[in-house]
C-alpha atoms as a PDB file:
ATOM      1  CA  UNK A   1      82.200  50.272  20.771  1.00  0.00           C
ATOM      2  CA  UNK A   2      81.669  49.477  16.643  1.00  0.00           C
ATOM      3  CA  UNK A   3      79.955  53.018  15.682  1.00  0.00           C
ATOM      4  CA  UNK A   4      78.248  51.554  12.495  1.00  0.00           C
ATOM      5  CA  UNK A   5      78.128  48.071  10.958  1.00  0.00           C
ATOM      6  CA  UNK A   6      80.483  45.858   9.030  1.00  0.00           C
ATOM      7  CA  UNK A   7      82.782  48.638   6.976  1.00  0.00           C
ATOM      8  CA  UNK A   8      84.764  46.254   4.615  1.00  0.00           C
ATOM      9  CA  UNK A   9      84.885  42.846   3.812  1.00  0.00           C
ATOM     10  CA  UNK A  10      88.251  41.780   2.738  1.00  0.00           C
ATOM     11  CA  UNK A  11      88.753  38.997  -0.126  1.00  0.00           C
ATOM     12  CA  UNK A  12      92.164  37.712  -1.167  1.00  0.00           C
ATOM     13  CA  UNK A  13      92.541  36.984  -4.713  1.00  0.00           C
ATOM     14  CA  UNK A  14      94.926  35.248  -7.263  1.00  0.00           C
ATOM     15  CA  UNK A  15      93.894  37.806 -10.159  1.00  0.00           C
ATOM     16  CA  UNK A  16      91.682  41.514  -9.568  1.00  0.00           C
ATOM     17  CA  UNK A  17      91.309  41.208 -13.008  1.00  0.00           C
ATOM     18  CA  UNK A  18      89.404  37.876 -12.750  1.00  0.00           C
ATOM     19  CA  UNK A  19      87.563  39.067  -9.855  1.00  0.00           C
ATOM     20  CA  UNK A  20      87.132  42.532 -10.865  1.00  0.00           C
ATOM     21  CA  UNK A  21      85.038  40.743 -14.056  1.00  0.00           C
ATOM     22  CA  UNK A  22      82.397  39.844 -11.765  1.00  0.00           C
ATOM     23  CA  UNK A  23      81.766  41.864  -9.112  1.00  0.00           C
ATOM     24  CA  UNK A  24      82.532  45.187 -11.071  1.00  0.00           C
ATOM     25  CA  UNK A  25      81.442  44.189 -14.764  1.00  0.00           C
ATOM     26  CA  UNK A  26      78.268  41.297 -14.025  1.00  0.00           C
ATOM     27  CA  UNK A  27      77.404  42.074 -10.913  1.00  0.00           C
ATOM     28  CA  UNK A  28      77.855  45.861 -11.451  1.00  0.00           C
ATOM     29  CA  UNK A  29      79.572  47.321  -8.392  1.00  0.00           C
ATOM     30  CA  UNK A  30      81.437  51.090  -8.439  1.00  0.00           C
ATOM     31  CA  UNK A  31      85.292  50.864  -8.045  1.00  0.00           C
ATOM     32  CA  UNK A  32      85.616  53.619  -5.482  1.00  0.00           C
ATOM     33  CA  UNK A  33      90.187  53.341  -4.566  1.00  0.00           C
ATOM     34  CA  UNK A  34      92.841  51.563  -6.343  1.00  0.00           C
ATOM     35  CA  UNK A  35      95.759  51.390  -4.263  1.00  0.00           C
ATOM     36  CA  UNK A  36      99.247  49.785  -3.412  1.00  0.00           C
ATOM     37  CA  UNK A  37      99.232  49.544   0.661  1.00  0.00           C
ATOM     38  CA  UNK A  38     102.336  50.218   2.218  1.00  0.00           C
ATOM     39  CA  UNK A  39     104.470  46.640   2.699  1.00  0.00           C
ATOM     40  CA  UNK A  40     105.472  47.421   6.639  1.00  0.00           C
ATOM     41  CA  UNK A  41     101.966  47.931   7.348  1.00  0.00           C
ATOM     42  CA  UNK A  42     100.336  45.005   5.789  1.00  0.00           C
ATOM     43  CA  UNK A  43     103.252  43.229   7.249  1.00  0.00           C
ATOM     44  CA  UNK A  44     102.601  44.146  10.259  1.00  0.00           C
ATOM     45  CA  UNK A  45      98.276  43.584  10.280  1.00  0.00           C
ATOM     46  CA  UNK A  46      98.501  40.542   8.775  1.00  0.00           C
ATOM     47  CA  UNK A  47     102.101  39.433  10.106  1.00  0.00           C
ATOM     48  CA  UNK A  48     102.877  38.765   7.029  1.00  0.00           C
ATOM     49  CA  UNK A  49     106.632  38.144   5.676  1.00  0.00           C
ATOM     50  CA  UNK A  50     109.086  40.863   5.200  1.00  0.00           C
ATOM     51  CA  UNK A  51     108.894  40.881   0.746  1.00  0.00           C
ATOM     52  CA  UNK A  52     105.155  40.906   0.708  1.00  0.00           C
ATOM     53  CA  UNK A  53     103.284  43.272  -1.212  1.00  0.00           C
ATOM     54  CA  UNK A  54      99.790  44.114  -2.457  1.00  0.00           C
ATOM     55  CA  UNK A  55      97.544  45.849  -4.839  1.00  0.00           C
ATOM     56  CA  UNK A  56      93.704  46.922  -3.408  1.00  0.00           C
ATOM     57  CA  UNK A  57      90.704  47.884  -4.930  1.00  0.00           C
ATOM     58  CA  UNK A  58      87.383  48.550  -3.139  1.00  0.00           C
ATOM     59  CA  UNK A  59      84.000  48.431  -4.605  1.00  0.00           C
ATOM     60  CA  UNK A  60      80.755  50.138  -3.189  1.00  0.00           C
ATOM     61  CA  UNK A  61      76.992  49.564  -4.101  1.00  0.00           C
ATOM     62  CA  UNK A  62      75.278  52.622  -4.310  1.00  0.00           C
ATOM     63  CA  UNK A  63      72.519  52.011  -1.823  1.00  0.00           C
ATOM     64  CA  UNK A  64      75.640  51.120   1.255  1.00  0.00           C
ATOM     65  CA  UNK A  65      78.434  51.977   3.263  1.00  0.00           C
ATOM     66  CA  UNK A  66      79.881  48.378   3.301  1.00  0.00           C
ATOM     67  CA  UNK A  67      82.478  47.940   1.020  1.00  0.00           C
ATOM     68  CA  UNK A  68      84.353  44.547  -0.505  1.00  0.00           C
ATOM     69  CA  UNK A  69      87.851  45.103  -0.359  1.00  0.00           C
ATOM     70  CA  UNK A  70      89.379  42.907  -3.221  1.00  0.00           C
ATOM     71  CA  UNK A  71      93.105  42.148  -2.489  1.00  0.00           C
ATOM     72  CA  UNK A  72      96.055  40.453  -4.733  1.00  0.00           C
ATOM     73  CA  UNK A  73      98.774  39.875  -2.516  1.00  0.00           C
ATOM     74  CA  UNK A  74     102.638  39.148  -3.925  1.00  0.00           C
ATOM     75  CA  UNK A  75     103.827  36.410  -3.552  1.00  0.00           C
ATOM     76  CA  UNK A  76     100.634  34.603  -4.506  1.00  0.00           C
ATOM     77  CA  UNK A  77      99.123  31.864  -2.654  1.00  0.00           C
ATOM     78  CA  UNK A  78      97.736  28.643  -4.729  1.00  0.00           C
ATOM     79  CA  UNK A  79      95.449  27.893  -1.393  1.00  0.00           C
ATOM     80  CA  UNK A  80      91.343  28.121  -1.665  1.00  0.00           C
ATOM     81  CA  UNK A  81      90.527  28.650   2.514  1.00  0.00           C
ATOM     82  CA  UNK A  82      87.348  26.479   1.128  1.00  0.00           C
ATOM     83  CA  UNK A  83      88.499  23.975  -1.264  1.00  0.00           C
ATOM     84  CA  UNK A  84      85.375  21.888  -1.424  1.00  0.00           C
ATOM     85  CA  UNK A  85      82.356  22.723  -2.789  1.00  0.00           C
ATOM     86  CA  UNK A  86      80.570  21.354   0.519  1.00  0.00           C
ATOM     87  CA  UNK A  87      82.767  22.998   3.029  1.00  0.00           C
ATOM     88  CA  UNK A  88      80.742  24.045   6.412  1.00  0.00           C
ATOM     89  CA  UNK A  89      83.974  24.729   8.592  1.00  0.00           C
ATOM     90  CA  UNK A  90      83.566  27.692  11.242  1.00  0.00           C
ATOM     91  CA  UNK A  91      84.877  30.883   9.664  1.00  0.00           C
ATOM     92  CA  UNK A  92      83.611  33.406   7.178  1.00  0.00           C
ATOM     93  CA  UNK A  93      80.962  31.855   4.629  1.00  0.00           C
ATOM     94  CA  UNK A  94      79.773  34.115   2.127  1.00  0.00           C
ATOM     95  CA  UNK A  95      78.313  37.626   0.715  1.00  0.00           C
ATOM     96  CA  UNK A  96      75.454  37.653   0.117  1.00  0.00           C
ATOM     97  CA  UNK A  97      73.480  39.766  -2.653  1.00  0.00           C
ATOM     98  CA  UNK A  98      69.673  40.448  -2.893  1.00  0.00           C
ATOM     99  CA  UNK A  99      68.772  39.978  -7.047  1.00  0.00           C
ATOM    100  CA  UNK A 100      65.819  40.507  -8.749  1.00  0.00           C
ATOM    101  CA  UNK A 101      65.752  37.661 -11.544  1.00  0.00           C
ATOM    102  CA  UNK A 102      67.297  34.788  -9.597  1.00  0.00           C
ATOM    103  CA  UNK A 103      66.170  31.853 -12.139  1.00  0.00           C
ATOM    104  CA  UNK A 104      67.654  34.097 -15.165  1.00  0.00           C
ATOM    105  CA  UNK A 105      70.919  34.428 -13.482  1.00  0.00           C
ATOM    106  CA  UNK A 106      71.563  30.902 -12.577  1.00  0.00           C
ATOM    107  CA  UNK A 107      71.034  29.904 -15.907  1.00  0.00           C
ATOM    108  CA  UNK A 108      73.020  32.397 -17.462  1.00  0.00           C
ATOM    109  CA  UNK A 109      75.790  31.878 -14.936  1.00  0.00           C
ATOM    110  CA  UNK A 110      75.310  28.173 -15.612  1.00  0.00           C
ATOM    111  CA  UNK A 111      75.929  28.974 -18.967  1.00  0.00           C
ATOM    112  CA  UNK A 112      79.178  30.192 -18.418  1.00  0.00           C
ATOM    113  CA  UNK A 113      80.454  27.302 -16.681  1.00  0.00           C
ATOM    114  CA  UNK A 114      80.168  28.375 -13.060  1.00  0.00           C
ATOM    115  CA  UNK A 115      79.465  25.889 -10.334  1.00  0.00           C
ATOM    116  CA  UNK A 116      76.578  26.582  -7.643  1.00  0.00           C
ATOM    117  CA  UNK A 117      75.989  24.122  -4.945  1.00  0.00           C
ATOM    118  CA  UNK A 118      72.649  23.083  -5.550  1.00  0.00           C
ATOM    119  CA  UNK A 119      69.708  24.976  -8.059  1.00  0.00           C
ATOM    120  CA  UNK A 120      68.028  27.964  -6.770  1.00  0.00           C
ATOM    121  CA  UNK A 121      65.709  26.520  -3.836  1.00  0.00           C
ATOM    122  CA  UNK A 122      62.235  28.299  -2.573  1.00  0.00           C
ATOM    123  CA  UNK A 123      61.334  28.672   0.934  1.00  0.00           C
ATOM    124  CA  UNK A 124      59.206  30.324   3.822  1.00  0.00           C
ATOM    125  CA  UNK A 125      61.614  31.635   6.624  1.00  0.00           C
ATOM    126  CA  UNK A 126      60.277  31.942   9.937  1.00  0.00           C
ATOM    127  CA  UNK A 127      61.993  35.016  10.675  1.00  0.00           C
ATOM    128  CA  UNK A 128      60.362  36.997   7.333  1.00  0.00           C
ATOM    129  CA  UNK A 129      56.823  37.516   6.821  1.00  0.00           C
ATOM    130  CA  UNK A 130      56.980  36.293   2.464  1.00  0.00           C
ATOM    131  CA  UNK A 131      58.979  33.638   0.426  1.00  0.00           C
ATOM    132  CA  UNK A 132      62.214  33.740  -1.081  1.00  0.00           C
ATOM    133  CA  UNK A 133      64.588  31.856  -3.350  1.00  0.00           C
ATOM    134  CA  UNK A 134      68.435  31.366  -2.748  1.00  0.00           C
ATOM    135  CA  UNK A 135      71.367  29.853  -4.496  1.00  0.00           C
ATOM    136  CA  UNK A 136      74.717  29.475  -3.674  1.00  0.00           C
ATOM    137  CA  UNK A 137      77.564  30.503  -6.301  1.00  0.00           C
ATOM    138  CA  UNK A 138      80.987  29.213  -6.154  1.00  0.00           C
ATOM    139  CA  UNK A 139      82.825  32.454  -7.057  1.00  0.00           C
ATOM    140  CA  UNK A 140      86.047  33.752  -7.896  1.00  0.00           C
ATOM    141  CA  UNK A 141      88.862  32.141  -5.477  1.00  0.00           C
ATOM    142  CA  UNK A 142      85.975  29.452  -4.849  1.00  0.00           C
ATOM    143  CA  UNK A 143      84.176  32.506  -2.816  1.00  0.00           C
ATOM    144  CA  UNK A 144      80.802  31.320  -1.308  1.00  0.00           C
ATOM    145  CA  UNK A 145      78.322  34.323  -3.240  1.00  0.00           C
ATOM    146  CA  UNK A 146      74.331  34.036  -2.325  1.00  0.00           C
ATOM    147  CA  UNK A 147      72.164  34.895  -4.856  1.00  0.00           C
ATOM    148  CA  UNK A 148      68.989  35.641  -2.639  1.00  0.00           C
ATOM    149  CA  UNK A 149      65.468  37.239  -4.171  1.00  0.00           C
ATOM    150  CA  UNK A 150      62.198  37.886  -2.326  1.00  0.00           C
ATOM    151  CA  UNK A 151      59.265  36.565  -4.069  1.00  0.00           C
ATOM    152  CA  UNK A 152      56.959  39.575  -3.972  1.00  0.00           C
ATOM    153  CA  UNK A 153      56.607  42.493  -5.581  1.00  0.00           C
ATOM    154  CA  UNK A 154      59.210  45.468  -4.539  1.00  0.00           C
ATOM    155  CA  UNK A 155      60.231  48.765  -6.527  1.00  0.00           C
ATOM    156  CA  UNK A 156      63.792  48.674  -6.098  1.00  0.00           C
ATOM    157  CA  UNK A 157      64.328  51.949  -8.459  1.00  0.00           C
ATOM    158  CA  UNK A 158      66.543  51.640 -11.826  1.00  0.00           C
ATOM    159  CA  UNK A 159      69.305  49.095 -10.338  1.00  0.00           C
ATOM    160  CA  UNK A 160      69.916  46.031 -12.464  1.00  0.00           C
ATOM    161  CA  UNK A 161      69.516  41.850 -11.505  1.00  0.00           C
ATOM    162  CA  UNK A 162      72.187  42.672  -8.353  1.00  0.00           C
ATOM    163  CA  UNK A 163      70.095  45.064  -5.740  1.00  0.00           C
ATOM    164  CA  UNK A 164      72.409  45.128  -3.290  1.00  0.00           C
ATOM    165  CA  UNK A 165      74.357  43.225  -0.705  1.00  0.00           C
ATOM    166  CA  UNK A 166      72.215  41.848   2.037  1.00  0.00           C
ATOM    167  CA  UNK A 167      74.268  39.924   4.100  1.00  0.00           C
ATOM    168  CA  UNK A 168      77.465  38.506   5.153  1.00  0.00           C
ATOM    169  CA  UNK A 169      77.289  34.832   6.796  1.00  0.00           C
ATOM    170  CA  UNK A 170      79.886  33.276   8.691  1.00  0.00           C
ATOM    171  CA  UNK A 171      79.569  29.117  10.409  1.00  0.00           C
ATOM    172  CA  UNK A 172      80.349  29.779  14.352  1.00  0.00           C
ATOM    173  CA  UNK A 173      80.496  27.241  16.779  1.00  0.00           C
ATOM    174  CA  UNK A 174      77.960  28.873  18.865  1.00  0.00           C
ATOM    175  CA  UNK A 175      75.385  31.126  18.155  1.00  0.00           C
ATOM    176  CA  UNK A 176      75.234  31.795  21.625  1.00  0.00           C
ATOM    177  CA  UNK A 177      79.284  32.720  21.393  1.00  0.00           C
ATOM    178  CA  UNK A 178      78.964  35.173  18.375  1.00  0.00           C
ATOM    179  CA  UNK A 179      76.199  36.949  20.140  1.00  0.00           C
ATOM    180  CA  UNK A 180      78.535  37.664  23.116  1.00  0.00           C
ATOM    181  CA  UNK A 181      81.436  38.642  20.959  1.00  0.00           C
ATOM    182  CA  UNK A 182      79.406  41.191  18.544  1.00  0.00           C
ATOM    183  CA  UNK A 183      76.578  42.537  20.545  1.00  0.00           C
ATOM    184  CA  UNK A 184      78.007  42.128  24.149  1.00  0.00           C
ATOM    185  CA  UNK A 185      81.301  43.085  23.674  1.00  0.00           C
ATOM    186  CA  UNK A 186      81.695  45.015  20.760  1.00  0.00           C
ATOM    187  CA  UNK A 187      78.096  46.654  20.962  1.00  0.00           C
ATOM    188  CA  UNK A 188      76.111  45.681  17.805  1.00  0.00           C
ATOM    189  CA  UNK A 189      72.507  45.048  17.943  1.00  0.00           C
ATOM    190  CA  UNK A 190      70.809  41.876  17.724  1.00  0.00           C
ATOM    191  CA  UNK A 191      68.265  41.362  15.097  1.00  0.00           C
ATOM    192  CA  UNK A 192      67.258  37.481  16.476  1.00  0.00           C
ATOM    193  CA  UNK A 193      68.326  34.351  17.286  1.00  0.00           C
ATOM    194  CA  UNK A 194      65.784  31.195  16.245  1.00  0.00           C
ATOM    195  CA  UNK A 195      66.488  27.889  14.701  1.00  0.00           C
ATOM    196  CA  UNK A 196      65.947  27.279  11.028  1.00  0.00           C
ATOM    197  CA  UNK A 197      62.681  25.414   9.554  1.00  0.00           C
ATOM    198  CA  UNK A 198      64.295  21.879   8.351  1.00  0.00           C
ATOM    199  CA  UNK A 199      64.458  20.888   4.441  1.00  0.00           C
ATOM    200  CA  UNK A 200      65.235  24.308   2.529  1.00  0.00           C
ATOM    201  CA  UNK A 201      68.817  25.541   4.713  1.00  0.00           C
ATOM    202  CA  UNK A 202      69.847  21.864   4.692  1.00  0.00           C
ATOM    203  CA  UNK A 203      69.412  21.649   0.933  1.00  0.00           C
ATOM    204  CA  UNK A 204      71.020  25.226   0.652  1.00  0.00           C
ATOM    205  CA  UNK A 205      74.091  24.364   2.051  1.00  0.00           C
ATOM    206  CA  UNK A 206      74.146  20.704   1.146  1.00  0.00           C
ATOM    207  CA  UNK A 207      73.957  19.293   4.219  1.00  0.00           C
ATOM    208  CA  UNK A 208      72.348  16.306   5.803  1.00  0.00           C
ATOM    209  CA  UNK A 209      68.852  17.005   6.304  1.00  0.00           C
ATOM    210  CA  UNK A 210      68.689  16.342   9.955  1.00  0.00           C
ATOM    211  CA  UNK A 211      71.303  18.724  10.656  1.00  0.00           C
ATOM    212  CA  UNK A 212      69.825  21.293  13.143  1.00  0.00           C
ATOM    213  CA  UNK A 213      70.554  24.910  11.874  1.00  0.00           C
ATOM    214  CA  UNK A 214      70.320  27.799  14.740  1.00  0.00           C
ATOM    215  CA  UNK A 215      70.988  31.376  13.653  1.00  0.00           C
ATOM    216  CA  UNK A 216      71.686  34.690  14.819  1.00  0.00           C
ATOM    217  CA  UNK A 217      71.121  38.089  12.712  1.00  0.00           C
ATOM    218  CA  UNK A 218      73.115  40.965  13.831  1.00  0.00           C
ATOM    219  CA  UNK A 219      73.720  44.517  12.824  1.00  0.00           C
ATOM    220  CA  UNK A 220      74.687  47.902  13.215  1.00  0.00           C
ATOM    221  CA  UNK A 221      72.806  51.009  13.931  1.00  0.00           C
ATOM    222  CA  UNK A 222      73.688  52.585  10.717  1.00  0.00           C
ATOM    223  CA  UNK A 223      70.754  51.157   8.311  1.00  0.00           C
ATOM    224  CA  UNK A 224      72.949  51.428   4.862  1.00  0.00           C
ATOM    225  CA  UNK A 225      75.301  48.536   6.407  1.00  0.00           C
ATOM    226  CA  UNK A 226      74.344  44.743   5.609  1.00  0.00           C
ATOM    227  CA  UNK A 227      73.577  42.122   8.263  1.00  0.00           C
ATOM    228  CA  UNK A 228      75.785  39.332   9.457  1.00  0.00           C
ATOM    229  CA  UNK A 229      74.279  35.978   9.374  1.00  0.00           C
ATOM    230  CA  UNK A 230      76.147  33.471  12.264  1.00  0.00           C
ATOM    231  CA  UNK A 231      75.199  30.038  11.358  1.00  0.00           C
ATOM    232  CA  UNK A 232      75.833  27.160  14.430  1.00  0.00           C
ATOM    233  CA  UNK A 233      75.117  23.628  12.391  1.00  0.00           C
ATOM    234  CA  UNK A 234      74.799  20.391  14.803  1.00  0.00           C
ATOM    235  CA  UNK A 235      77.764  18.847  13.000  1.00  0.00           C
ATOM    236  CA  UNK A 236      81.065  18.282  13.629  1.00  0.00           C
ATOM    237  CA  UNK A 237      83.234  21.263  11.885  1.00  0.00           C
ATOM    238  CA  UNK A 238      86.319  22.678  12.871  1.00  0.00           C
ATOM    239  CA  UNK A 239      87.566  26.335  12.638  1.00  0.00           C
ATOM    240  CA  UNK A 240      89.443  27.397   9.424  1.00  0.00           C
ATOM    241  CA  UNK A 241      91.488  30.258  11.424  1.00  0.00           C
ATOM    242  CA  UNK A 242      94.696  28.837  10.751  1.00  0.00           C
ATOM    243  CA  UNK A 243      93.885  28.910   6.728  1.00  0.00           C
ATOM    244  CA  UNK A 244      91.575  31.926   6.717  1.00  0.00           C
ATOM    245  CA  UNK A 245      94.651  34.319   6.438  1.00  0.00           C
ATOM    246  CA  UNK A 246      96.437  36.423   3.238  1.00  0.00           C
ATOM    247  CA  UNK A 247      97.707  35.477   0.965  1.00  0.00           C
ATOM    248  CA  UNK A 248      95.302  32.510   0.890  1.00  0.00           C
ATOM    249  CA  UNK A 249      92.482  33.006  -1.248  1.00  0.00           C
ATOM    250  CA  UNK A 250      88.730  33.916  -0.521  1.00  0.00           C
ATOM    251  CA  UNK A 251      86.956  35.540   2.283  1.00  0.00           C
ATOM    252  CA  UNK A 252      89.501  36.462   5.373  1.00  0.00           C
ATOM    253  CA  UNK A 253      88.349  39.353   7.415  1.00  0.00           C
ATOM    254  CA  UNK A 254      85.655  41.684   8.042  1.00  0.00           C
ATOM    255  CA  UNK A 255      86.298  45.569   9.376  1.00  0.00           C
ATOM    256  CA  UNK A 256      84.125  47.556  11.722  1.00  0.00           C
ATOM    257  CA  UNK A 257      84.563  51.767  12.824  1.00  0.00           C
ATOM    258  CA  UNK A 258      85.083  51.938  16.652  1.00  0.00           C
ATOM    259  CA  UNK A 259      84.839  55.022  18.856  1.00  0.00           C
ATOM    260  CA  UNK A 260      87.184  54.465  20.895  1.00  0.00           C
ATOM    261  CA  UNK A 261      90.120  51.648  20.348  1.00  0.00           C
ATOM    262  CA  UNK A 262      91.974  51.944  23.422  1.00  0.00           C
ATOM    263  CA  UNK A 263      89.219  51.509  25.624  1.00  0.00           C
ATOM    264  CA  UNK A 264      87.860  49.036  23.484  1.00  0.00           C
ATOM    265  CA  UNK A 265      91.534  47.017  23.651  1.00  0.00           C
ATOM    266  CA  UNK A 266      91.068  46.768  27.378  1.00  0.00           C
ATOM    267  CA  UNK A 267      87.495  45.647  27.393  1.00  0.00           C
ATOM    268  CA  UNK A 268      89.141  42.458  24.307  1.00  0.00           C
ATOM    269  CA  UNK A 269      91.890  41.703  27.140  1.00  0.00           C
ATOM    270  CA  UNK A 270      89.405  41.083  29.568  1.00  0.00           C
ATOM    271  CA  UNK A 271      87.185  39.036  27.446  1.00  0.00           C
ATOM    272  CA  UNK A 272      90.111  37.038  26.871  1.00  0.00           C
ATOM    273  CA  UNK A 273      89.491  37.763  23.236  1.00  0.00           C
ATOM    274  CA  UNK A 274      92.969  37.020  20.805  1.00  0.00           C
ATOM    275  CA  UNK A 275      94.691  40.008  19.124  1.00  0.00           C
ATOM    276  CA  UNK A 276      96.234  39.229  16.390  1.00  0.00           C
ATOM    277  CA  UNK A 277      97.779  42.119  15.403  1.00  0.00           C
ATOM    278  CA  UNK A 278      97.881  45.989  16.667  1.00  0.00           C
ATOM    279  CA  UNK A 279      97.616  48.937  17.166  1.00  0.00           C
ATOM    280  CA  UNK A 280      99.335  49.809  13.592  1.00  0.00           C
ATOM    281  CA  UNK A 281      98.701  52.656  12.019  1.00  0.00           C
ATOM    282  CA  UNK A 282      97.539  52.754   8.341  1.00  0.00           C
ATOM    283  CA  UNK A 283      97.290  55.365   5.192  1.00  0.00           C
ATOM    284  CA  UNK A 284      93.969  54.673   3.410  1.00  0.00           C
ATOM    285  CA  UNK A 285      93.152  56.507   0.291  1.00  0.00           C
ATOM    286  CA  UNK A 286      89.039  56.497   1.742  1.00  0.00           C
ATOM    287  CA  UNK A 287      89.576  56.795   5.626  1.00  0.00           C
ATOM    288  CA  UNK A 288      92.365  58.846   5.533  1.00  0.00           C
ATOM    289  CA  UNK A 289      95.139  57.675   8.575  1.00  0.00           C
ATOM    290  CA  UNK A 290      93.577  55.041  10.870  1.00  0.00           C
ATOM    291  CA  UNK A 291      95.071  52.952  13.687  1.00  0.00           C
ATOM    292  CA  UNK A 292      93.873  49.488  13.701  1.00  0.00           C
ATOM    293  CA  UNK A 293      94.030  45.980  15.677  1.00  0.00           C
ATOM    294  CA  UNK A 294      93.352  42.419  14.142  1.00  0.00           C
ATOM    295  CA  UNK A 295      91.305  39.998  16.449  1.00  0.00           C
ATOM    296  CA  UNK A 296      89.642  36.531  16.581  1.00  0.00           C
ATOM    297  CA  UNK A 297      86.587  36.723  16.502  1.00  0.00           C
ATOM    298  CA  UNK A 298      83.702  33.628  16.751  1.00  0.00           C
ATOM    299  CA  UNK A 299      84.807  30.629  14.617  1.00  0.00           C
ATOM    300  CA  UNK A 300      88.142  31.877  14.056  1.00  0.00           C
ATOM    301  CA  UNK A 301      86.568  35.099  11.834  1.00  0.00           C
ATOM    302  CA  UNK A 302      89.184  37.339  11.508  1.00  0.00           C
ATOM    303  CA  UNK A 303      88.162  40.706  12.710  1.00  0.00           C
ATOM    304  CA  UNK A 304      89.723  44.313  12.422  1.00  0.00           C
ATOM    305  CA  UNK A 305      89.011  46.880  14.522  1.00  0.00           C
ATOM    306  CA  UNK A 306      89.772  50.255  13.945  1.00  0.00           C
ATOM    307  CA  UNK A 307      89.365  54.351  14.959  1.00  0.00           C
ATOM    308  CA  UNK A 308      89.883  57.362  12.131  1.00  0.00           C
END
């Protein structure tokens, strides 16, 4: 079973330097590793080709555990996994980050010549008891970032515009599915399920407005993780599994810390849940020797399982 909640979310990029500008120098995350994996083992996780090669570099906020795991594979890819700005295919979605001064950083941002999908929108969610504002950024790699503030007072101590990260959404074709494959099967606890009040999501996400939006919240039992956010939208989408993979760019996997991975190997095969990939054993500069599997997980989400 997962021990704690998502441990790393993995983002390929064309350039860390380029990438490394925003989430290290605006939005003011810690580098924590720089590192060169070994070829035969990302070979092997990712099945990629025999030449490839990679450079790494994690970042941390200092209120979490989670990590973003910024990746520039060799040979590049040229690919986006979202190329349009209005993409709602099943796979991962976003990060999202809770800000204090949403309104100052859009228009700063905007400034600068970045592209959101629509202008920071206010709302009342029925699953939180005060209003909030969101925005969606079109990132680095065209990566999906959430600017999301609550519109109430909160100390949040001496941290800058970017508190932390609060969540991590991915599209799923059932909400219903991802709850079996995270909670049921690899034991994470369920926040809620409930669908969406109409007009604010829909504009969010620039969708049609009568597109019914049901969601699911889960997370781990370790606090200092963020949430995952599984989004089911009554449209037709299809799954972006066969893109969402290095070296294409953007958001392609998220990591979790089992106890046990054999045992939990046995309980995937009778789920009938893919493997990708696995066991392989891997040399990490934080964790130290690990063995890890790759799976498919709801909406084609690449997953990675793995035991220190």
């Amino acid at each position: 079973m997962v021990t704690e909640g998502i441990d790393r979310i993995f983002i390929s990029v064309s350039s860390l330097e380029d990438s490394l500008a925003f989430y290290r120098d605006w939005v003011g995350m810690e580098v924590v590793a720089d590192e060169i994996p070994e070829p035969d083992e990302i070979k092997q996780l990712w099945n990629l080709p025999g030449k490839s090669e990679a450079r790494a570099v994690l970042l941390k906020n200092e209120l979490q555990s989670t990590l973003l795991e910024l990746i520039e594979f060799t040979p590049r890819s040229g690919r986006k996994i979202r190329e349009e700005v209005g993409s709602i295919d099943q796979g991962l979605y976003d990060v999202a980050f809770l800000v204090r001064d949403i309104e100052g950083i859009y228009q700063e941002l905007t400034g600068k010549g970045y592209t959101f999908v629509s202008p920071p929108i206010g709302y009342q969610p029925n699953w939180v008891p005060h209003q909030v504002k969101e925005v969606i950024l079109i990132g680095p790699d065209g990566v999906r970032i959430v600017h999301f503030q609550r519109m109430k007072e909160e100390d949040y101590g001496s941290q800058g515009n970017y508190v932390k990260l609060n969540h991590s959404a991915q599209i799923v074709s059932t909400t219903d599915g991802a709850v079996k494959f995270y909670c049921d099967i690899l034991g994470l606890d369920l926040l809620g399920q409930m669908t969406a009040p109409k007009g604010a999501v829909q504009d969010i996400l620039a969708i049609p407005q009568d597109t019914e939006v049901n969601l699911a919240f889960v997370t781990g039992k370790d606090a200092d993780t963020l949430q995952m956010e599984c989004i089911q939208l009554s449209l037709d989408n299809k799954s972006l599994a066969q893109i969402a993979r290095p070296p294409n760019l953007g958001l392609f996997m998220i990591s979790f810390k089992v106890d046990n991975l054999s045992s939990l190997i046995e309980t995937l095969k009778r789920n009938e849940v893919a493997i990708l990939s696995g066991p392989v054993e891997l040399h990490t500069r934080l964790h130290g020797k690990i063995r890890a599997i790759t799976v498919e997980g709801p909406g084609g989400t690449m997953v990675e399982l793995f035991e220190q």
